[in-house]
Protein backbone atom coordinates (compact mmCIF):
# COMPACT_ATOMS: atom_id res chain seq x y z
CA UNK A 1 0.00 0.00 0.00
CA UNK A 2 1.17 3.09 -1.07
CA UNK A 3 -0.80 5.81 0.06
CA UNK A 4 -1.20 5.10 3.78
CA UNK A 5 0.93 5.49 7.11
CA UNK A 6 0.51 2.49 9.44
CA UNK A 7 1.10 3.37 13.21
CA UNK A 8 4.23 1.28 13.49
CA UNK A 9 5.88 3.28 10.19
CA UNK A 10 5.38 6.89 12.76
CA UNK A 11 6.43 4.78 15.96
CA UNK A 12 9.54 3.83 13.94
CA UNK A 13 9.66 7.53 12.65
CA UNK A 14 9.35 8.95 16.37
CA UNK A 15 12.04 6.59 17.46
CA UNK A 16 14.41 8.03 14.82
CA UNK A 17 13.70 11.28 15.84
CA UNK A 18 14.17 10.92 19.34
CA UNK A 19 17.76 9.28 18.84
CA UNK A 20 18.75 11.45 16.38
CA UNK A 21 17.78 15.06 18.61
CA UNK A 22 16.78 13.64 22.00
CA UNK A 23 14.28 14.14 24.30
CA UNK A 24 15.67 17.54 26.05
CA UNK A 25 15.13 19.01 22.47
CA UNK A 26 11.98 17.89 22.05
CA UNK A 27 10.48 18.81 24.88
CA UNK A 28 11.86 22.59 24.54
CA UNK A 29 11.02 22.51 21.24
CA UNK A 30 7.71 21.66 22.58
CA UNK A 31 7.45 24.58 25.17
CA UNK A 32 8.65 27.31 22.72
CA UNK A 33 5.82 26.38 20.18
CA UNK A 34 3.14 26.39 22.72
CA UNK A 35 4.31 29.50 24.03
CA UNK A 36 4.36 31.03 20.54
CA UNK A 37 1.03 29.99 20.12
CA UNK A 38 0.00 31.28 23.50
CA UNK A 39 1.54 34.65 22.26
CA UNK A 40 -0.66 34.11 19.18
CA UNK A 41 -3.29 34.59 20.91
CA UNK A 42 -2.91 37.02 22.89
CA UNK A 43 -1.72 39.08 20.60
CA UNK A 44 -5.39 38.53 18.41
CA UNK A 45 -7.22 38.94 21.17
CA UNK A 46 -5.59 42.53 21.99
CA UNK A 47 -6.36 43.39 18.71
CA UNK A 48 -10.21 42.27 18.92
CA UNK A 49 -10.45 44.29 22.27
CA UNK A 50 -8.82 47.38 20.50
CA UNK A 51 -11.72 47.27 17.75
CA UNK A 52 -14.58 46.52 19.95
CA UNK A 53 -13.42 50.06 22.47
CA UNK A 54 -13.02 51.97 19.18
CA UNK A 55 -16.21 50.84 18.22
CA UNK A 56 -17.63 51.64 21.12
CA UNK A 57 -16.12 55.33 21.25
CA UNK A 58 -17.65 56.03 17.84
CA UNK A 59 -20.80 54.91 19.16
CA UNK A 60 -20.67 57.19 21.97
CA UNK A 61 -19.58 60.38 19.86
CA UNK A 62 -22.18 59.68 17.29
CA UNK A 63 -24.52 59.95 20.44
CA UNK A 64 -23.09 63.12 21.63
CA UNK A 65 -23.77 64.74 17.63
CA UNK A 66 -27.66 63.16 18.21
CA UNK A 67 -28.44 64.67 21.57
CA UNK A 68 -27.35 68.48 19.98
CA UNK A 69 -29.28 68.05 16.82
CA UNK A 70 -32.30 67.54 18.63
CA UNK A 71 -34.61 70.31 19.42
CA UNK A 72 -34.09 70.12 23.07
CA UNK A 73 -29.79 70.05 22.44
CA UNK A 74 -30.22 73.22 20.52
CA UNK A 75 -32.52 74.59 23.18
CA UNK A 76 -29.74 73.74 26.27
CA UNK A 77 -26.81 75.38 23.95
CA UNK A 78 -29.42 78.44 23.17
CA UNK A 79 -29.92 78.64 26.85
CA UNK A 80 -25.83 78.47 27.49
CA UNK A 81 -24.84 80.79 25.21
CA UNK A 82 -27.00 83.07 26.78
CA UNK A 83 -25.48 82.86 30.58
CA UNK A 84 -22.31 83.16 28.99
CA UNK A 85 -23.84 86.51 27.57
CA UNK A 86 -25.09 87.73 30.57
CA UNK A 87 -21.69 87.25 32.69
């Protein structure tokens, strides 16, 4: 059979390996790519929590625009303006 990989062909493969580097290798190779990964995702996550805060800034100022284009916003800067005229 040509096209598949019986368990004892990767045991025999693993067993190579592990004479050829050793285990202390392995096993730090092992840490740094799970703490890459870990990093990985960190890093993703950051950058998800970045776009949901700027989202939720925009969201805020286009609120801010809203409440002074109503009539009653217009009516509290009117009403400002005028103290400010008065002091």
């Amino acid at each position: 059979m040509l096209g598949g990989i019986s368990i004892w062909q990767l045991l025999i493969v693993l067993g190579i390996i592990i004479l050829i580097f050793g285990t202390k290798k392995i096993r730090n190779l092992g840490g740094d790519l799970g703490g890459a990964i870990k990093g990985f995702k960190q890093a993703v996550n950051e950058e998800d929590d970045d776009k949901s805060s700027a989202q939720s800034q925009q969201r805020v100022s286009h609120e801010e625009k809203r409440d002074s284009d109503t009539f009653e916003g217009r009516a509290e800067e009117s009403g400002k303006e005028k103290e400010d005229v008065r002091k």
